[in-house]
Protein backbone atom coordinates (compact mmCIF):
# COMPACT_ATOMS: atom_id res chain seq x y z
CA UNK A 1 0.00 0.00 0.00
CA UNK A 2 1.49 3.37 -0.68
CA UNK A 3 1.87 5.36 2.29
CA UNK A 4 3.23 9.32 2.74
CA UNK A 5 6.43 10.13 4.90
CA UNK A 6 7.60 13.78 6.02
CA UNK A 7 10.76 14.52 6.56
CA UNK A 8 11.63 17.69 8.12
CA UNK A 9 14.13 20.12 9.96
CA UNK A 10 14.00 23.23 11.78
CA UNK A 11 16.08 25.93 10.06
CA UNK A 12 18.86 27.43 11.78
CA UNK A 13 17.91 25.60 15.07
CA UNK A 14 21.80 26.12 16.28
CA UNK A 15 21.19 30.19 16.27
CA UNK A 16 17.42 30.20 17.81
CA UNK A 17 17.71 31.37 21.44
CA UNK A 18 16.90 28.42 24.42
CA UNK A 19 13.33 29.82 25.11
CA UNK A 20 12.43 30.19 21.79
CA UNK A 21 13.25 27.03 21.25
CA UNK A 22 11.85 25.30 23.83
CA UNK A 23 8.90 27.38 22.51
CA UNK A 24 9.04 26.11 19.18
CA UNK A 25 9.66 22.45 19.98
CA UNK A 26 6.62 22.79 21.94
CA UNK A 27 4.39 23.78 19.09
CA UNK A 28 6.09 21.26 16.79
CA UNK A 29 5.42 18.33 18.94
CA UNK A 30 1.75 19.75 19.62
CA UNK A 31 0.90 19.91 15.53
CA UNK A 32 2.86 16.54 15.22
CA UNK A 33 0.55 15.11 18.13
CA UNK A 34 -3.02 16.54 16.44
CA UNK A 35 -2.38 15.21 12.97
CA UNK A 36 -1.21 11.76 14.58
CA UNK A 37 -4.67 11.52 16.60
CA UNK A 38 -6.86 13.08 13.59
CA UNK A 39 -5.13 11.14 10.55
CA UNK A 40 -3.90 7.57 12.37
CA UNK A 41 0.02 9.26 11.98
CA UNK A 42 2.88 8.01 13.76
CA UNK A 43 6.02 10.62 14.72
CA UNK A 44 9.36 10.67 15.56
CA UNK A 45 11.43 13.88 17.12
CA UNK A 46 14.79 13.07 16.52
CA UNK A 47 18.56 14.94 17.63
CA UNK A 48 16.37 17.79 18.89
CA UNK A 49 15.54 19.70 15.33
CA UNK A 50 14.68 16.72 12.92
CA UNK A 51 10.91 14.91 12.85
CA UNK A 52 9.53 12.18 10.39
CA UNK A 53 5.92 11.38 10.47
CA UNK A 54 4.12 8.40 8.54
CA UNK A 55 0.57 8.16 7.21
CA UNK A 56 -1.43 5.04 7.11
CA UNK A 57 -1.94 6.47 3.17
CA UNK A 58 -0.97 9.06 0.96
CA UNK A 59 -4.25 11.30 1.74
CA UNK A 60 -3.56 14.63 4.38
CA UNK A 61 0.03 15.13 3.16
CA UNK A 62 0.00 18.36 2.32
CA UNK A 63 -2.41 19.48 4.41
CA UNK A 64 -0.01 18.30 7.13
CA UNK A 65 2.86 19.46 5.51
CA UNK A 66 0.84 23.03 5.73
CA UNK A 67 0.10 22.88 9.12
CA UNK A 68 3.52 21.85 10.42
CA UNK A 69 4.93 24.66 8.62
CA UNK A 70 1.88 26.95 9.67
CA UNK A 71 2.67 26.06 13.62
CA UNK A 72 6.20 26.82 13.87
CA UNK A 73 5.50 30.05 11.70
CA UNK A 74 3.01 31.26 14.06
CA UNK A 75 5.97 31.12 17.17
CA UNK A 76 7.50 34.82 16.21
CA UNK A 77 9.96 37.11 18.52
CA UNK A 78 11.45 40.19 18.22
CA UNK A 79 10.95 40.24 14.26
CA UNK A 80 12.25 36.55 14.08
CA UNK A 81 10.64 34.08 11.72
CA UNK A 82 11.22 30.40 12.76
CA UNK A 83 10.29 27.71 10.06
CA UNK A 84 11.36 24.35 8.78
CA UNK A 85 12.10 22.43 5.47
CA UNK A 86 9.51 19.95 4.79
CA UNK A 87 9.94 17.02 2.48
CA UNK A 88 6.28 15.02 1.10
CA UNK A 89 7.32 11.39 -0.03
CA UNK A 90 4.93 9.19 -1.57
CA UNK A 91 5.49 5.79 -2.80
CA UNK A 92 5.59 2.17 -0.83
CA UNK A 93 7.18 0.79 2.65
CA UNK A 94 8.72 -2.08 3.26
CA UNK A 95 9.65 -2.05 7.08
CA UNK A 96 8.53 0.37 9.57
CA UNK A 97 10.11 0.26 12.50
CA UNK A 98 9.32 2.38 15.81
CA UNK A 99 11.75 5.06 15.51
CA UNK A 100 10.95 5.77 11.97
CA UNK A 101 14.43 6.77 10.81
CA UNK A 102 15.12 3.46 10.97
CA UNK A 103 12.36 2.42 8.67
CA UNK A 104 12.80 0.91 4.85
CA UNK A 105 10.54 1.54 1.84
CA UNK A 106 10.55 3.79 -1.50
CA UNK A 107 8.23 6.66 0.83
CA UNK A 108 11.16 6.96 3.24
CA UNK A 109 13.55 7.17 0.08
CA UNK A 110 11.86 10.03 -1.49
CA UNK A 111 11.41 12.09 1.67
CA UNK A 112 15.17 11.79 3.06
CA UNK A 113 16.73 12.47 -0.06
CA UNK A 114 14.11 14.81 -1.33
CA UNK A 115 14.93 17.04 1.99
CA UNK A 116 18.55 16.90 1.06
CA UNK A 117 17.77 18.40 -2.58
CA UNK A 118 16.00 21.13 -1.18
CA UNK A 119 17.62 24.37 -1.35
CA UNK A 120 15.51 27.86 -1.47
CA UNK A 121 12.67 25.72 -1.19
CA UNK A 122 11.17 24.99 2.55
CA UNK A 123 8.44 22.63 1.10
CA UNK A 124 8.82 19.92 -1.77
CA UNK A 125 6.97 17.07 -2.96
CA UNK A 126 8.59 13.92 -4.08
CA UNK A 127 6.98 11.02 -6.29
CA UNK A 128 7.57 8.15 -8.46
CA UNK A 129 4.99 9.23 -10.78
CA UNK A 130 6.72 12.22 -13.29
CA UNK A 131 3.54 13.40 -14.06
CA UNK A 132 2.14 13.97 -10.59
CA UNK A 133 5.71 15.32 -10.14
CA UNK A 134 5.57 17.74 -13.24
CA UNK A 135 2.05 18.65 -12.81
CA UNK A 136 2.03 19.74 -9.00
CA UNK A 137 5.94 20.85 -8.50
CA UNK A 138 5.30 24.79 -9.77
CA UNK A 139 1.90 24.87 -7.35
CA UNK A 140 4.27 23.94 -4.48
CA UNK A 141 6.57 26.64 -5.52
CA UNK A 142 3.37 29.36 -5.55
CA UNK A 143 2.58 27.53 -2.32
CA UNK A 144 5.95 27.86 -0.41
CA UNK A 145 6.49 31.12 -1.72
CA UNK A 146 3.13 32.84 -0.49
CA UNK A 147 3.47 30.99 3.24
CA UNK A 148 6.64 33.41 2.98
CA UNK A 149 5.05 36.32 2.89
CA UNK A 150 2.00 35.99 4.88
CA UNK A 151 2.22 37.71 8.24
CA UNK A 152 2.47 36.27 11.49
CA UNK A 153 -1.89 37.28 12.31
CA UNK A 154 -2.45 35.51 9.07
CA UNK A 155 -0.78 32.44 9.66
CA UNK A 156 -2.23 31.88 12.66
CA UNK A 157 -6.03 32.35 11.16
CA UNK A 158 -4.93 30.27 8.49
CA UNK A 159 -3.49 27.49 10.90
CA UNK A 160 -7.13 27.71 12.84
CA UNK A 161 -8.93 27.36 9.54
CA UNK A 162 -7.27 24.29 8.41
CA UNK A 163 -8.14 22.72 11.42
CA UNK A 164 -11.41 23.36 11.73
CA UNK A 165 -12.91 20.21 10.30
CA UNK A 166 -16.13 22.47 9.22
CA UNK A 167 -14.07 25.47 7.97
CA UNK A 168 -16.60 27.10 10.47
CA UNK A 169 -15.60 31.36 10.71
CA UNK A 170 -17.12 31.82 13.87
CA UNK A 171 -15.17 29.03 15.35
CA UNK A 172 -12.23 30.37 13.80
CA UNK A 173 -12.25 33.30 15.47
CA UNK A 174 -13.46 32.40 18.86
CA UNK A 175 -10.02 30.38 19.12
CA UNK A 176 -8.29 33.42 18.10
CA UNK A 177 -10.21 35.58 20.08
CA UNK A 178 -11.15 38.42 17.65
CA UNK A 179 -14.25 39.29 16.01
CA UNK A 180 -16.02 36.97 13.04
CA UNK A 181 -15.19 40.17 10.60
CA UNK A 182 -12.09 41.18 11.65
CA UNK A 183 -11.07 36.68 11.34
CA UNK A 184 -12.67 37.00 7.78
CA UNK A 185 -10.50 39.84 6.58
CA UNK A 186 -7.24 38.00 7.84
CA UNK A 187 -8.50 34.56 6.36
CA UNK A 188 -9.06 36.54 3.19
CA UNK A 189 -5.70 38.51 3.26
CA UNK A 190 -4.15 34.89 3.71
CA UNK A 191 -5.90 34.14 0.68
CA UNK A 192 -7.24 31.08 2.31
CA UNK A 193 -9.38 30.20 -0.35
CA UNK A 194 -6.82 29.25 -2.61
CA UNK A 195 -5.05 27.29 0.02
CA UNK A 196 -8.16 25.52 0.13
CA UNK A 197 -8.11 24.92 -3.52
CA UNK A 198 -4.30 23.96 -3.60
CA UNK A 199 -4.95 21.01 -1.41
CA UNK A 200 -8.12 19.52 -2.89
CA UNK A 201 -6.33 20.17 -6.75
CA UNK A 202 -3.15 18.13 -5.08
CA UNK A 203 -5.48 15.09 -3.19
CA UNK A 204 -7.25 14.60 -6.57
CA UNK A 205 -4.33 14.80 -9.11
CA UNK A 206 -2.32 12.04 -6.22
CA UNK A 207 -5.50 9.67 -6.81
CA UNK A 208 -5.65 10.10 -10.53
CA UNK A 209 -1.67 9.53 -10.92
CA UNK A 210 -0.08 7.79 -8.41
CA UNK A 211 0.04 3.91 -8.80
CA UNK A 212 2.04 1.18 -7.08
């Protein structure tokens, strides 16, 4: 059965400052926690800065991917931006073991080596399928390039909105404790919608052309 692996590190963890660390490990290993109750996940926090997480199928990889990103975005001090590369692979495994660096399979393959290869990028997505590959690798680029530049008010609205399970705006902004139009105008600023689009466009193109 093909399965989905991220692979990720935090950037610069060397330089980030002991309480903002111990800040931003917390929110790591709080996302890392929700998506492996919601989806069935498993994680692994590894040498302090490094995680892996497995899916019981390819479906909520990006999302996930998103979210993780999303989370440690949202931890911000004095003017600092904190963030991590994140590396999708899809494809088959062969062993998984508990500490899931130590785990065999094609999925594993991909999402190691695909974090090694990436460069600029903070988010890639890595396949056996060319076409999936050719088809979705730009929209990850227009992805990871507007997470960039979205402030830190947005990202947190955004984070809140991919979590709701109803995509409810009132909910929304309850957790973030601001009004329904004020949460609307931040979720629209974030350009939410398109998110939204992005990862229904990448769930449907991953059915249609991925194959074992």
């Amino acid at each position: 059965m093909l399965k989905a692996v991220i692979t990720g590190d935090l950037i610069k963890s060397r330089k980030i400052p002991a309480q903002d660390f111990d800040v931003l490990r917390f929110n790591l290993e709080q996302v890392l926690t929700y998506l492996a109750e919601r989806y069935g996940a498993e994680y692994d926090v590894y040498r302090g800065d490094s995680f892996q997480i497995i899916f019981p199928s390819m479906d909520n990889s990006i999302k996930s991917a998103l979210l993780i990103r999303l989370a440690l975005r949202s931890v911000q001090t004095f003017g600092q931006k904190f963030d991590a590369r994140v590396s999708i692979g899809l494809g088959t495994v062969d062993t998984q073991r508990t500490k899931l660096r130590s785990s065999t399979g094609e999925a594993f393959n991909l999402s190691g080596i695909g974090l090694d290869q990436l460069k600029g990028e903070k988010l890639g997505v890595f396949t056996h399928s060319e076409e999936f590959q050719t088809r979705i690798s730009l929209l990850v680029k227009f992805v990871d390039a507007k997470i960039e530049k979205l402030t830190q008010v947005q990202i947190q609205a955004l984070y809140e909105y991919l979590i709701d399970e109803d995509n409810n705006h009132d909910a929304v902004a309850k957790r973030l404790n601001k009004s329904r139009v004020n949460t609307t105008k931040l979720l629209n600023m974030a350009n939410y919608q398109l998110f939204a689009e992005f990862i229904d466009l990448f769930e449907c193109l991953k059915s249609e052309l991925i194959h074992e």
